[in-house]
PDB file of N, CA and C in Angstrom:
ATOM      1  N   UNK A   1       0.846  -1.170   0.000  1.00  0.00           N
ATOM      2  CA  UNK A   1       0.000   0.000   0.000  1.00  0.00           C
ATOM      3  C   UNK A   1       0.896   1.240   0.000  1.00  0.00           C
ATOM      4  N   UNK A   2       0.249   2.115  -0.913  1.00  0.00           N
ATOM      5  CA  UNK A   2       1.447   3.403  -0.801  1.00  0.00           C
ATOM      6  C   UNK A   2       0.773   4.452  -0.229  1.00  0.00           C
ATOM      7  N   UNK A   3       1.748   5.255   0.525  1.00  0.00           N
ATOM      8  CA  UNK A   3       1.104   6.264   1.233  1.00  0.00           C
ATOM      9  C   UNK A   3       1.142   7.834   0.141  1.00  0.00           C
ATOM     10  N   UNK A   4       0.158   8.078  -0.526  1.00  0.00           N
ATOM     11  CA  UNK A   4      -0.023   9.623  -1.516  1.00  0.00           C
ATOM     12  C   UNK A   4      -0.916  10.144  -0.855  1.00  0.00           C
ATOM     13  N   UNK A   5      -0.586  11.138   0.110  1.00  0.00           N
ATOM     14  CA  UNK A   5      -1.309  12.200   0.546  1.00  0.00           C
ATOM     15  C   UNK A   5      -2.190  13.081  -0.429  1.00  0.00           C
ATOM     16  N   UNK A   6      -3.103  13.644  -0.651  1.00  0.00           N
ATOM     17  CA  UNK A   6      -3.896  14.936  -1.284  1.00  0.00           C
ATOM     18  C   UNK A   6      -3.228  16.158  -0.849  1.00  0.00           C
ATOM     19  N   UNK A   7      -3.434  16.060   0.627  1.00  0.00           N
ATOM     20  CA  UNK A   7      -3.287  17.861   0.828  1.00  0.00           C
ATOM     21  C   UNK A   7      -2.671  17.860   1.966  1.00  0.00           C
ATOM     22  N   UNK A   8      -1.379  18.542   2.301  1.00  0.00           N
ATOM     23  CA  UNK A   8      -1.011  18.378   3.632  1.00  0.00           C
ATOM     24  C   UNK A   8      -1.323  20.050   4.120  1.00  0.00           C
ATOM     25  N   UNK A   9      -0.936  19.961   6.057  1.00  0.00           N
ATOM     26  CA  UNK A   9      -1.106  21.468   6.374  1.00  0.00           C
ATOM     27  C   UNK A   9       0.128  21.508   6.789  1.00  0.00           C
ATOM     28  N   UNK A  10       1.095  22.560   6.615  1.00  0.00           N
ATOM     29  CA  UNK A  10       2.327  22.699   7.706  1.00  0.00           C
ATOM     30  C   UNK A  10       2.292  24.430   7.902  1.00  0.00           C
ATOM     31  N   UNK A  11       3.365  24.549   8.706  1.00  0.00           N
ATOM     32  CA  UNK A  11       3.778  26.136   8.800  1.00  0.00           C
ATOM     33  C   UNK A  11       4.517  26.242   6.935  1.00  0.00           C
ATOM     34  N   UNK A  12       4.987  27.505   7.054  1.00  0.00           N
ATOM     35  CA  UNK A  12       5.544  27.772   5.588  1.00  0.00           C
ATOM     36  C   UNK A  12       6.885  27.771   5.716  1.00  0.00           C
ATOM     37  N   UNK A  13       7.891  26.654   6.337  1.00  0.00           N
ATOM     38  CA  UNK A  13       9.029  26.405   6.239  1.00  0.00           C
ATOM     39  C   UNK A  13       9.545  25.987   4.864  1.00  0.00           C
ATOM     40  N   UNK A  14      10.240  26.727   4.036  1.00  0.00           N
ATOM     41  CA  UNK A  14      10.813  26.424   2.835  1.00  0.00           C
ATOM     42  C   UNK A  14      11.453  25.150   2.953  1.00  0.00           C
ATOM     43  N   UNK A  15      11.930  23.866   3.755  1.00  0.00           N
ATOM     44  CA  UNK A  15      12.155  22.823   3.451  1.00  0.00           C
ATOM     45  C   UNK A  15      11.105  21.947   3.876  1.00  0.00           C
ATOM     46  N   UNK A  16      10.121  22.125   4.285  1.00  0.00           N
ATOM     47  CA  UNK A  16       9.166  21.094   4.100  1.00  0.00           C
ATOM     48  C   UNK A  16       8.435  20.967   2.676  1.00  0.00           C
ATOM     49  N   UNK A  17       7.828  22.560   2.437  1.00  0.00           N
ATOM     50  CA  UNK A  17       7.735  22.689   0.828  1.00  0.00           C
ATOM     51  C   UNK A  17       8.776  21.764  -0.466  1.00  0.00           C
ATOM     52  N   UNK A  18      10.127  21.968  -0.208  1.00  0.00           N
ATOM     53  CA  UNK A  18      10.999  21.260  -1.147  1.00  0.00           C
ATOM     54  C   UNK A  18      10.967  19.674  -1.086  1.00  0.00           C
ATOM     55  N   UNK A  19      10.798  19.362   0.107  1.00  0.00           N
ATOM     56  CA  UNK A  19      10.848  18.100   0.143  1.00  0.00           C
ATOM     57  C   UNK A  19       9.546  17.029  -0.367  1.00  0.00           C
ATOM     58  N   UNK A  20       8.454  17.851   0.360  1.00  0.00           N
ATOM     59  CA  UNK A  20       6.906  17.437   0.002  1.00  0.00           C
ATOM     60  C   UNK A  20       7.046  17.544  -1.915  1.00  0.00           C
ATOM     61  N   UNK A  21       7.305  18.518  -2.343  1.00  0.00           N
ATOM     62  CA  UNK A  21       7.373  18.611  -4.096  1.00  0.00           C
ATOM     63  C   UNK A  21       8.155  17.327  -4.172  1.00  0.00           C
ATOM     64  N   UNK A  22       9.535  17.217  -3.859  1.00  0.00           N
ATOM     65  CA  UNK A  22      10.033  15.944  -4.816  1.00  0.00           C
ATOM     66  C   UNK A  22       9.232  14.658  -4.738  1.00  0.00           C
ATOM     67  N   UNK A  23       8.615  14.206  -2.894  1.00  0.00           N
ATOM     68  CA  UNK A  23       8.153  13.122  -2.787  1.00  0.00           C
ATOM     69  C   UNK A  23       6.676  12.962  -3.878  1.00  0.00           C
ATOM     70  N   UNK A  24       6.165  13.947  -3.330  1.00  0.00           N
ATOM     71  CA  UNK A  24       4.311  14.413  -3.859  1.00  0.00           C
ATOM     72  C   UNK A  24       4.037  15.649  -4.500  1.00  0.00           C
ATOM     73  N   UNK A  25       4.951  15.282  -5.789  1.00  0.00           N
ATOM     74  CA  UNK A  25       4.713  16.503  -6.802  1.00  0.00           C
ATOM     75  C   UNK A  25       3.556  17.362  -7.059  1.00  0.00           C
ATOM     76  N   UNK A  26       2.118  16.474  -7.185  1.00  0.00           N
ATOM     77  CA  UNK A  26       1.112  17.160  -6.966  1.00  0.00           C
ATOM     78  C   UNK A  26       0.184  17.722  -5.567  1.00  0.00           C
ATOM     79  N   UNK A  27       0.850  17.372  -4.265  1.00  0.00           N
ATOM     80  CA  UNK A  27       0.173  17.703  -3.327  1.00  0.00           C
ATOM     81  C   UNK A  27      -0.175  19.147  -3.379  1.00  0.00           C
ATOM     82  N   UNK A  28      -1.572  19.126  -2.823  1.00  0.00           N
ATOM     83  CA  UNK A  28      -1.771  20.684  -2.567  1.00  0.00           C
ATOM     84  C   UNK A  28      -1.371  21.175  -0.758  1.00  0.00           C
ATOM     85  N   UNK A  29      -0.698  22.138  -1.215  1.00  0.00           N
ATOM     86  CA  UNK A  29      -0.357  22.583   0.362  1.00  0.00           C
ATOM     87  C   UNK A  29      -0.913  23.619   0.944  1.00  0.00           C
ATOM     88  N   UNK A  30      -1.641  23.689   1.889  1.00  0.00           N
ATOM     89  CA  UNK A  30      -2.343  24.773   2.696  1.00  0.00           C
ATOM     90  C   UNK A  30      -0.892  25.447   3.918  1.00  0.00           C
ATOM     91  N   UNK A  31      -1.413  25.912   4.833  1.00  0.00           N
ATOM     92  CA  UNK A  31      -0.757  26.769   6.286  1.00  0.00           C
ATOM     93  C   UNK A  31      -1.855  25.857   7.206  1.00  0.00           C
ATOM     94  N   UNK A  32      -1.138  25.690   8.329  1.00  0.00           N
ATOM     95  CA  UNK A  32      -1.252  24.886   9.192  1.00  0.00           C
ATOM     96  C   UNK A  32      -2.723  25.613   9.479  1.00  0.00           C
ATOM     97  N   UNK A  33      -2.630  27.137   9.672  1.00  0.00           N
ATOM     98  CA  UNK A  33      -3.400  27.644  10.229  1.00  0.00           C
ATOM     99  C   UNK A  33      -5.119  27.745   9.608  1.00  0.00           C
ATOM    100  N   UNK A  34      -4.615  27.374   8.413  1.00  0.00           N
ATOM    101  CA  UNK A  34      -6.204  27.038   7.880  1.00  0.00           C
ATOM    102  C   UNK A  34      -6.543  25.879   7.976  1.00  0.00           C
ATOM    103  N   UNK A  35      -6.042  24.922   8.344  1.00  0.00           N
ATOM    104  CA  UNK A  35      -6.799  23.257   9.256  1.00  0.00           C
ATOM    105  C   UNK A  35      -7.439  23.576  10.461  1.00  0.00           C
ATOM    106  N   UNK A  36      -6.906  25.116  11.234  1.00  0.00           N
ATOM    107  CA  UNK A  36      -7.790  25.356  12.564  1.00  0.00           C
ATOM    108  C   UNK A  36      -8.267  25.983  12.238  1.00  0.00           C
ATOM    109  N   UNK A  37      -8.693  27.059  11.319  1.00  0.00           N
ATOM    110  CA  UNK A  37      -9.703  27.902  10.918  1.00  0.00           C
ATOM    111  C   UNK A  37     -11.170  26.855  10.535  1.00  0.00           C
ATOM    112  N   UNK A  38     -10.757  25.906   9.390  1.00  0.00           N
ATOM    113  CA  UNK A  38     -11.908  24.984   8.861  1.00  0.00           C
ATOM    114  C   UNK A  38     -12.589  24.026   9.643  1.00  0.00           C
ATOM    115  N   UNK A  39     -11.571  23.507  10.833  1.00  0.00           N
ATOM    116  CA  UNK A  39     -11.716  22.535  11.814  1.00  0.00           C
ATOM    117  C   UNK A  39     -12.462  23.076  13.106  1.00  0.00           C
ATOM    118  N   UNK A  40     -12.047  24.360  13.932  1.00  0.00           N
ATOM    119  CA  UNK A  40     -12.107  24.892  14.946  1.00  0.00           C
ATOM    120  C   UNK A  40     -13.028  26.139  14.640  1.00  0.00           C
ATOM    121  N   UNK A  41     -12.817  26.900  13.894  1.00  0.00           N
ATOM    122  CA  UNK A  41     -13.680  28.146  13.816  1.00  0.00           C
ATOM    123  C   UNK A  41     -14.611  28.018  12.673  1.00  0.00           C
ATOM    124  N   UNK A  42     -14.838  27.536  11.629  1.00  0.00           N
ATOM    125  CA  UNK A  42     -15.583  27.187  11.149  1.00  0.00           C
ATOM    126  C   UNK A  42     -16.354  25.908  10.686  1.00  0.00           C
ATOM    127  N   UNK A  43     -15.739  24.874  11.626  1.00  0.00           N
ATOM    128  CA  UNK A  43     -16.251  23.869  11.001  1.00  0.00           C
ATOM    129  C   UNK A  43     -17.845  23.366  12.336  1.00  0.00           C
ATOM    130  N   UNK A  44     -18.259  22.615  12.749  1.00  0.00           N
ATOM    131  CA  UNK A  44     -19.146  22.166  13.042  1.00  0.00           C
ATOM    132  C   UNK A  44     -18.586  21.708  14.914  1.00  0.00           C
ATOM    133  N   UNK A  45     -19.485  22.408  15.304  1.00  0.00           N
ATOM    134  CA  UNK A  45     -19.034  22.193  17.189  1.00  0.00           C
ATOM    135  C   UNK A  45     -19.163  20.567  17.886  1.00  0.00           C
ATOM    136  N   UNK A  46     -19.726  20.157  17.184  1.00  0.00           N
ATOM    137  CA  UNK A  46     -19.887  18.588  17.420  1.00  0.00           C
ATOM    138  C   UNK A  46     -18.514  17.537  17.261  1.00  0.00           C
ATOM    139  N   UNK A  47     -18.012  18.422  16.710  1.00  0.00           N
ATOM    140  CA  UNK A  47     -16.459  17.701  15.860  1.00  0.00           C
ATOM    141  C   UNK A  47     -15.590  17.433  16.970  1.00  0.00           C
ATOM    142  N   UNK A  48     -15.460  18.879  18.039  1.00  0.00           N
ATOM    143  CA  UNK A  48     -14.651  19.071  18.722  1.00  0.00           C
ATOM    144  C   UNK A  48     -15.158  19.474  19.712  1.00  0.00           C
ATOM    145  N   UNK A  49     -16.529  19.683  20.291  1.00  0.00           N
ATOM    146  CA  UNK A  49     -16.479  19.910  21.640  1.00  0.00           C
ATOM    147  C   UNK A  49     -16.993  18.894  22.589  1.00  0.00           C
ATOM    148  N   UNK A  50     -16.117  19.199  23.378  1.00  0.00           N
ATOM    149  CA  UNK A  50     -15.994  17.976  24.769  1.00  0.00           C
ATOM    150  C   UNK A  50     -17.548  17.874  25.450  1.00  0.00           C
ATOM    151  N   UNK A  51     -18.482  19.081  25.869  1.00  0.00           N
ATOM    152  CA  UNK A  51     -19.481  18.795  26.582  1.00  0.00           C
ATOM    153  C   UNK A  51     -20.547  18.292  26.452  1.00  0.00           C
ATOM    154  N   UNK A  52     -21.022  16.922  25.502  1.00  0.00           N
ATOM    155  CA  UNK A  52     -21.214  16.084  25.777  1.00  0.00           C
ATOM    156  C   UNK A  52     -20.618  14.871  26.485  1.00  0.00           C
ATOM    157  N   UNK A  53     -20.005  14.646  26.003  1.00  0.00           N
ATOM    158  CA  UNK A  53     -18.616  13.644  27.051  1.00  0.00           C
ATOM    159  C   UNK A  53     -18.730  14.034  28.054  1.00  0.00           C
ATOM    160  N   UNK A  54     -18.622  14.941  28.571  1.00  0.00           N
ATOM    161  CA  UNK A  54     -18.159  15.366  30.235  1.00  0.00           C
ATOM    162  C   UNK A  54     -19.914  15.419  30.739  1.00  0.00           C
ATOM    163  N   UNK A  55     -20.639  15.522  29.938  1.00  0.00           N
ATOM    164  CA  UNK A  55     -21.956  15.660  30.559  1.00  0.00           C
ATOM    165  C   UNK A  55     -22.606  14.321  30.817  1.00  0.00           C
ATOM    166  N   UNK A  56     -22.474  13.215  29.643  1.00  0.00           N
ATOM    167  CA  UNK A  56     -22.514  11.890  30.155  1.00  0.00           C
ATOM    168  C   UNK A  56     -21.692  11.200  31.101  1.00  0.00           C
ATOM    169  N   UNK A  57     -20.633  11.805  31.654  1.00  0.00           N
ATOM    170  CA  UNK A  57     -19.334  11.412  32.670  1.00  0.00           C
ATOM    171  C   UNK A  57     -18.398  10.210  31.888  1.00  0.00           C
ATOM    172  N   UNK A  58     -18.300  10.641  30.370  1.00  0.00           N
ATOM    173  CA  UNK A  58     -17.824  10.146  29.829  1.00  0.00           C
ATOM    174  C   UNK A  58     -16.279  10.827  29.831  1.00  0.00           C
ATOM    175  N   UNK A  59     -14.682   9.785  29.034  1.00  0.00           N
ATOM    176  CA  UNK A  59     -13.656  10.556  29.277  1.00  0.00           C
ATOM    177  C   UNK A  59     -13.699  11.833  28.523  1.00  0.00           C
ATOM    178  N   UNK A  60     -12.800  12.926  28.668  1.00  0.00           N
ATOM    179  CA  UNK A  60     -12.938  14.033  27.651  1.00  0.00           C
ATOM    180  C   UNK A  60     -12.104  13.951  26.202  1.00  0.00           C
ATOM    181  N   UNK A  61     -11.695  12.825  26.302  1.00  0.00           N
ATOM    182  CA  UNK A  61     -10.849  12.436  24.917  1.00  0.00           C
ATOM    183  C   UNK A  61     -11.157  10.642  24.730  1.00  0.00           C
ATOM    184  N   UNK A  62     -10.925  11.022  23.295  1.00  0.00           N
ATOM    185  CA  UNK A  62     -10.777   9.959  23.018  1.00  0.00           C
ATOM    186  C   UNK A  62      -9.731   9.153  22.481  1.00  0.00           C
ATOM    187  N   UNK A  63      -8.791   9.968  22.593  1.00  0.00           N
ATOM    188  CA  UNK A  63      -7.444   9.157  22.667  1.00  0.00           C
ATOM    189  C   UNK A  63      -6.539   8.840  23.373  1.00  0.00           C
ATOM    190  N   UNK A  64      -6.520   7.118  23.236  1.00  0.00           N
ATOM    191  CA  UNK A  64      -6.170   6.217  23.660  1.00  0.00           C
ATOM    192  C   UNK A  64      -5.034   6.361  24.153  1.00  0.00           C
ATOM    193  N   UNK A  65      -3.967   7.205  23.776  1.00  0.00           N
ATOM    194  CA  UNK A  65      -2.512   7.223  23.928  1.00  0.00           C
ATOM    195  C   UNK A  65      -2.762   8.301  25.377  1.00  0.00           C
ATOM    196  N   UNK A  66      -3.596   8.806  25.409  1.00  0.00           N
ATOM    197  CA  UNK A  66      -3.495  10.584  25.988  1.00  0.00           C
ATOM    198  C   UNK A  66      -3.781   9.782  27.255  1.00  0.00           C
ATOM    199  N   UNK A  67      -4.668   8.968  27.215  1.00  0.00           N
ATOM    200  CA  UNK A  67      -5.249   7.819  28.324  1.00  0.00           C
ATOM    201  C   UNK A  67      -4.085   7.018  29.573  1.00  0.00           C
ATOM    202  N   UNK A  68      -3.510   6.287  28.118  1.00  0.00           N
ATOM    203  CA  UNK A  68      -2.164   5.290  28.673  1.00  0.00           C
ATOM    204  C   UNK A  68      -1.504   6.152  29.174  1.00  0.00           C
ATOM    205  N   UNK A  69      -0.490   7.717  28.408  1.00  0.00           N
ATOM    206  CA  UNK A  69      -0.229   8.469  29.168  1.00  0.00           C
ATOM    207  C   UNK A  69      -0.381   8.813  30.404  1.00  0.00           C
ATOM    208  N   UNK A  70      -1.527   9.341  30.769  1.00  0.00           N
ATOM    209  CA  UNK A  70      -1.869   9.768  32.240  1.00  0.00           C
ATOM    210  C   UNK A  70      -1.738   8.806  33.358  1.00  0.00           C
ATOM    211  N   UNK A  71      -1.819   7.621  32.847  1.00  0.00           N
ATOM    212  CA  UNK A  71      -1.912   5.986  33.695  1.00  0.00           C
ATOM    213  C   UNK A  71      -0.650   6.138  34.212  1.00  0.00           C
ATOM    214  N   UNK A  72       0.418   6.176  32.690  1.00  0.00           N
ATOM    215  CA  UNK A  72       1.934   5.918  33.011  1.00  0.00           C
ATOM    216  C   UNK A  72       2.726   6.949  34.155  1.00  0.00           C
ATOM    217  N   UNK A  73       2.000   8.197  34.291  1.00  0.00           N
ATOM    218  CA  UNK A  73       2.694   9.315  34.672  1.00  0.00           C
ATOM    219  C   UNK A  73       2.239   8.587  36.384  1.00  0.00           C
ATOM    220  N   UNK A  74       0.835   8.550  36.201  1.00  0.00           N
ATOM    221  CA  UNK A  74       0.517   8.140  37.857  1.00  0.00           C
ATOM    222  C   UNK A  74       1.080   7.161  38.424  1.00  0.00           C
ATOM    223  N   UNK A  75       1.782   6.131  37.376  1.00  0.00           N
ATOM    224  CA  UNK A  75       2.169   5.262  38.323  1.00  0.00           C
ATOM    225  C   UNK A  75       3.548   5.115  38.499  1.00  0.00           C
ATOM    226  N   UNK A  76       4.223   6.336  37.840  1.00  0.00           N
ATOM    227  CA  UNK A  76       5.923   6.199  38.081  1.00  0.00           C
ATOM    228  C   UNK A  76       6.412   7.489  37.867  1.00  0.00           C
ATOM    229  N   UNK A  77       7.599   7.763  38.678  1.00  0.00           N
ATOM    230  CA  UNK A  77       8.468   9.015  38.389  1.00  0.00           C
ATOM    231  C   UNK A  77       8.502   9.481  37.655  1.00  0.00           C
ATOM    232  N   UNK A  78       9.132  10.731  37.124  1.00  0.00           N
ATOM    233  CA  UNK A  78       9.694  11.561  35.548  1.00  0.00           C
ATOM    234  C   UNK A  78      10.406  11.034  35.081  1.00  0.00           C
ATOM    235  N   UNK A  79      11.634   9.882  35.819  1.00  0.00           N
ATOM    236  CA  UNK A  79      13.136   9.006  34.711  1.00  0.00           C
ATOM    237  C   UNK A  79      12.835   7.576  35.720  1.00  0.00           C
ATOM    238  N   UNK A  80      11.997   6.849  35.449  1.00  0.00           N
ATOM    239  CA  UNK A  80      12.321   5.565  36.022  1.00  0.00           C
ATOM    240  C   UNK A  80      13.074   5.001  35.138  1.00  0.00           C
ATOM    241  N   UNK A  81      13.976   4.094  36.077  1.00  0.00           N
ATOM    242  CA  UNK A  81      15.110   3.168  35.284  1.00  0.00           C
ATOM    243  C   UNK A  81      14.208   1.970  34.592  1.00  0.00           C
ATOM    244  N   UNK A  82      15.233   1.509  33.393  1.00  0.00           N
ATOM    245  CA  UNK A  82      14.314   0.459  32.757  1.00  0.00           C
ATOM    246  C   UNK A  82      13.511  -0.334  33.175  1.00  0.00           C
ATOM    247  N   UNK A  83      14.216  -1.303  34.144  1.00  0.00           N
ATOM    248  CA  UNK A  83      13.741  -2.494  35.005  1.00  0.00           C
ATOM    249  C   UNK A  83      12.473  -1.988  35.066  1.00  0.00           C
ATOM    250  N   UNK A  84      12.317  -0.492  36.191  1.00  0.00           N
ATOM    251  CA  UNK A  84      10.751  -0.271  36.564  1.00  0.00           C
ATOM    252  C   UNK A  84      10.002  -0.177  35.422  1.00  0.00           C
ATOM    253  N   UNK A  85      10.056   0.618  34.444  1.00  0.00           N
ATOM    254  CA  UNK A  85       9.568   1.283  33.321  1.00  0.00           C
ATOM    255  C   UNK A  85       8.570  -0.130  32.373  1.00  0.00           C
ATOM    256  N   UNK A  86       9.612  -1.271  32.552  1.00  0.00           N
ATOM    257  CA  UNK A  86       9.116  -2.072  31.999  1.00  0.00           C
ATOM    258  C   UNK A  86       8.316  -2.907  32.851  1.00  0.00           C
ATOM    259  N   UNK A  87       8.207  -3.004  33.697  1.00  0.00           N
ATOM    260  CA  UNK A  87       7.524  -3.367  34.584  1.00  0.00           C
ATOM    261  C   UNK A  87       5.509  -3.139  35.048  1.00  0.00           C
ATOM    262  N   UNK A  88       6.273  -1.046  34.772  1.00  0.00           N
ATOM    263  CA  UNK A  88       5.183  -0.581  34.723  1.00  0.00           C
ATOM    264  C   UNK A  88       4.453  -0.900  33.888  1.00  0.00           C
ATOM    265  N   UNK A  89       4.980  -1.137  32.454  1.00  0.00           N
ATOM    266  CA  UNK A  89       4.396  -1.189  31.041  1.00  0.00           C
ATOM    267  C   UNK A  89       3.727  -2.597  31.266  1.00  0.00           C
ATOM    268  N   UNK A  90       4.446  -3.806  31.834  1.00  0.00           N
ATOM    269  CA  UNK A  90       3.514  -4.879  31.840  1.00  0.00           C
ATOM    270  C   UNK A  90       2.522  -4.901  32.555  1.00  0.00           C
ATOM    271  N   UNK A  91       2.434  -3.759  33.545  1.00  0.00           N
ATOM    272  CA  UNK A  91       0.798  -4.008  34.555  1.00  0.00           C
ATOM    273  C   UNK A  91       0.150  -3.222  34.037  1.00  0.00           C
ATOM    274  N   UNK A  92       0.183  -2.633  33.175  1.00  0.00           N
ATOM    275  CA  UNK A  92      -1.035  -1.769  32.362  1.00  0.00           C
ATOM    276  C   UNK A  92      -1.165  -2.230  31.576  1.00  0.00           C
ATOM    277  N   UNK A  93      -0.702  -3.059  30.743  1.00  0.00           N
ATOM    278  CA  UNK A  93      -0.985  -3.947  29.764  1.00  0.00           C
ATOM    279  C   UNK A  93      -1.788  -5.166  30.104  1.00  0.00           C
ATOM    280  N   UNK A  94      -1.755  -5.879  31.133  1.00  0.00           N
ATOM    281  CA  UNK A  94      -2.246  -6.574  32.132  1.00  0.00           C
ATOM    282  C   UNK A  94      -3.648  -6.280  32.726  1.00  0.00           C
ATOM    283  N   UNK A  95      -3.362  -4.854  33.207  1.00  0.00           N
ATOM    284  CA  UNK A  95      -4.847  -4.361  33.350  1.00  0.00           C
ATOM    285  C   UNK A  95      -5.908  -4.132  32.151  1.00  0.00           C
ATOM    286  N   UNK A  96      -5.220  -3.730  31.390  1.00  0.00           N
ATOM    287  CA  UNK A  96      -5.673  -3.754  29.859  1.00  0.00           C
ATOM    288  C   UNK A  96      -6.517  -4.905  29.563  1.00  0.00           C
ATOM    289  N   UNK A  97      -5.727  -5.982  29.462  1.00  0.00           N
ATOM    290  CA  UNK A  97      -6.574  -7.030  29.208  1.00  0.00           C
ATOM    291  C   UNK A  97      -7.368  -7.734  29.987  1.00  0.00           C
ATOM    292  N   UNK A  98      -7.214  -7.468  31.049  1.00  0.00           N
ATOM    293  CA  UNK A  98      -7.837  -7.608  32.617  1.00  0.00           C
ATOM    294  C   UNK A  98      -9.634  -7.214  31.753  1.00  0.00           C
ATOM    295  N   UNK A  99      -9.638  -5.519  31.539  1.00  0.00           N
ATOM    296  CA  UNK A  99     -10.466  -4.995  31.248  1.00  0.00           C
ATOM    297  C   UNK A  99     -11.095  -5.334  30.062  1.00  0.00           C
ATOM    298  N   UNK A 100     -10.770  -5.548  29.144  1.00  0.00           N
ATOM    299  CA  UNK A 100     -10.847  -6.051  27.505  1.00  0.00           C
ATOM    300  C   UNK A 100     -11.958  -7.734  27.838  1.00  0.00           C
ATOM    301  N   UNK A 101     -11.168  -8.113  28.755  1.00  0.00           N
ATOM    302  CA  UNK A 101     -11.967 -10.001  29.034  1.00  0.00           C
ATOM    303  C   UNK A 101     -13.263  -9.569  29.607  1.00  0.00           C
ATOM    304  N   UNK A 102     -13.419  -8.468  30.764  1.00  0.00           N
ATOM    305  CA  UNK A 102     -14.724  -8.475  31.496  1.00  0.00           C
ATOM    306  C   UNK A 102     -15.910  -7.968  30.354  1.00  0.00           C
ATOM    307  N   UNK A 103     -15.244  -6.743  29.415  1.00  0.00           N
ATOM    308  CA  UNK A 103     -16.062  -6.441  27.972  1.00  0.00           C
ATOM    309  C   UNK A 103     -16.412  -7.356  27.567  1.00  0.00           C
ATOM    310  N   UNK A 104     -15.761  -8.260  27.055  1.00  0.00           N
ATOM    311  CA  UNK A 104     -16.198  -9.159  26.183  1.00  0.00           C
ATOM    312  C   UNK A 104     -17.386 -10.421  27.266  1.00  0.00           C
ATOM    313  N   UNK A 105     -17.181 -10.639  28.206  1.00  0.00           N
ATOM    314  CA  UNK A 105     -18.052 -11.411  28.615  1.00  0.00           C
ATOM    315  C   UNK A 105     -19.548 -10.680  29.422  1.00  0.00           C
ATOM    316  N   UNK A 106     -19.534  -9.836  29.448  1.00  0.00           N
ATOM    317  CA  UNK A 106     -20.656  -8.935  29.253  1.00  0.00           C
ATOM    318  C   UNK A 106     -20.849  -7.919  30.746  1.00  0.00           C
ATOM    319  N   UNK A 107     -19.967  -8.017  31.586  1.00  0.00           N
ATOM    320  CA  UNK A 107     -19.528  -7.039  32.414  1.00  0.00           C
ATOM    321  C   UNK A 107     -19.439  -5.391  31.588  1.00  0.00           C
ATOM    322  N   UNK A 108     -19.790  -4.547  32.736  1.00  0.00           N
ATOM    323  CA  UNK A 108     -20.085  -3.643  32.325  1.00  0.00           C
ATOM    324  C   UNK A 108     -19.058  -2.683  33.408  1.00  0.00           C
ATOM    325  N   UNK A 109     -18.246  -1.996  32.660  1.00  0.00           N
ATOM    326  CA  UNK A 109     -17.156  -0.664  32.887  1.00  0.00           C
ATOM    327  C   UNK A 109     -17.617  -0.045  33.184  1.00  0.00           C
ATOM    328  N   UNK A 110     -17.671   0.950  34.506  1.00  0.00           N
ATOM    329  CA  UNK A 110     -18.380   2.628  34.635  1.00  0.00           C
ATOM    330  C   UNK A 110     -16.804   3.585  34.619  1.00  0.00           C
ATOM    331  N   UNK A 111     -15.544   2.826  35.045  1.00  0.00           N
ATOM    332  CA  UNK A 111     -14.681   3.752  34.985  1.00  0.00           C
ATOM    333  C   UNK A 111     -14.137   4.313  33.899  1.00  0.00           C
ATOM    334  N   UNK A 112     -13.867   4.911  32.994  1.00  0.00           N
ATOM    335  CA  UNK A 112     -12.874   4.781  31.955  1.00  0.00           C
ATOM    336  C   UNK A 112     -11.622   5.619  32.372  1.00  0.00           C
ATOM    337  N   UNK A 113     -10.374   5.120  32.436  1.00  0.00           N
ATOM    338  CA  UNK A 113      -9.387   4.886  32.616  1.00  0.00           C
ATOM    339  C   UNK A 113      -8.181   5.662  31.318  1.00  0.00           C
TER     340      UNK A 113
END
């Protein structure tokens, strides 16, 4: 599968421009700043606003990484040494699937995590 973008957004750094032309001769290139104009100020409030989520006591994101993040920070220092680090990584992974088995057998989650 090949990856051909349509349209990318960046700032107007003259080497992202040069480089994007040789890879994706025809891409069209916008300014970063009109993906938040179309997205954020003009596009549709449903896209991006949180208060439904927070009104069902649902999380305020939905990404997954932003999630694991916050997990990882709570459960270890700013530089844990490997040993811990990996450690940590296997009990959230653990809990992970901990959580994933009770889904599937028809237990029902109120926390999201």
């Amino acid at each position: 599968m090949q990856f051909n973008p349509v349209r990318m957004y960046v700032d107007f750094e003259k080497a992202i421009h040069t480089a994007a032309n040789v890879v994706w001769p025809s891409i069209q290139k916008k300014k970063l700043i009109t993906y938040f104009e179309e997205t954020y100020v003009l596009g549709k409030i449903d896209i991006w606003s949180v208060y439904n989520r927070v009104r069902l006591e649902h999380s305020r994101t939905t990404n997954t990484a932003e999630s694991w993040q916050r997990k990882l920070n709570r459960l270890t220092s700013p530089h844990p040494g490997l040993h811990k680090f990996i450690t940590i990584v296997q009990k959230i992974q653990a809990e992970t699937e901990s959580r994933i088995k009770m889904l599937i057998s028809g237990d029902q989650i109120n926390e999201i995590v």
